[in-house]
Protein backbone atom coordinates (compact mmCIF):
# COMPACT_ATOMS: atom_id res chain seq x y z
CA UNK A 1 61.33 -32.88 88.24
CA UNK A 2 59.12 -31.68 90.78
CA UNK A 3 58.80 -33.62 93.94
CA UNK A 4 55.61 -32.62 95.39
CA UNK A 5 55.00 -34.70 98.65
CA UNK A 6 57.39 -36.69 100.76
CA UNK A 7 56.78 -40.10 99.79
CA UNK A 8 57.83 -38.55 96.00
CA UNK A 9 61.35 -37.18 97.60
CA UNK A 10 61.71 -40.31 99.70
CA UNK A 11 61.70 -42.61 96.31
CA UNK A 12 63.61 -40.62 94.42
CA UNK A 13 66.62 -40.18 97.56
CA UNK A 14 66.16 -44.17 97.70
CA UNK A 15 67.01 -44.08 93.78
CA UNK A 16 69.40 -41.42 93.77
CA UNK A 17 71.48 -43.63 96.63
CA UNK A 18 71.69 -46.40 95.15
CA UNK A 19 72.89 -45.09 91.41
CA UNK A 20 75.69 -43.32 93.19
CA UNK A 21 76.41 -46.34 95.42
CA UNK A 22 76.54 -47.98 92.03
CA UNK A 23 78.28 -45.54 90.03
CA UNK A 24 81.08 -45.01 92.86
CA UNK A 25 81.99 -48.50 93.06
CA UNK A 26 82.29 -48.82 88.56
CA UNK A 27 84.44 -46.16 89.47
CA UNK A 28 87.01 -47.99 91.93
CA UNK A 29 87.10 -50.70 89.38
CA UNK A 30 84.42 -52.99 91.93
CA UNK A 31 81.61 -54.38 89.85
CA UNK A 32 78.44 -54.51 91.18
CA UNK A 33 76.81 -57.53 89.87
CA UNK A 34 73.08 -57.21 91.39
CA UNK A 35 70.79 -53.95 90.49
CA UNK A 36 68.33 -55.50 93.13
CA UNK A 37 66.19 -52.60 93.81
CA UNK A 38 63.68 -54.63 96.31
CA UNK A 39 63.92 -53.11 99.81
CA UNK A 40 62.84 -55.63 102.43
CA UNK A 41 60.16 -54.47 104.99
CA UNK A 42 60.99 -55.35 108.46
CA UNK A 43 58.38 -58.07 108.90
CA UNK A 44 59.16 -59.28 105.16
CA UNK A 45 63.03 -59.89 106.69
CA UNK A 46 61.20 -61.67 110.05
CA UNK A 47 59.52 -63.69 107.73
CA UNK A 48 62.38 -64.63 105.79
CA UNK A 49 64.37 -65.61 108.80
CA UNK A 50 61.66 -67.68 110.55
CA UNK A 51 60.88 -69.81 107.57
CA UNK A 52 64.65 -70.86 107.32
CA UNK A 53 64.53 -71.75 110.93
CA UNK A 54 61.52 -74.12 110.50
């Protein structure tokens, strides 16, 4: 796999992470029950936060 520009490298650390956060846990006998890969922007959590305030 070639990873030709930094966005590319930045995805595929992002994916790499979270299969060995995964993978780690199966490990120590912890199962991880969501495979949510959805990462929240900053302004997507804002929003999230003031509509349960309203």
């Amino acid at each position: 796999m070639a990873l030709t520009n930094l966005a590319e490298k930045i995805d595929f650390v992002r994916q790499t992470r979270s299969e060995n956060y995964r993978e780690s846990m199966r490990l120590e006998g912890v199962e991880v029950k969501s495979t949510n890969n959805k990462t929240m922007t900053k302004e997507s959590i804002i929003a999230k936060y003031k509509a349960l305030a309203s």
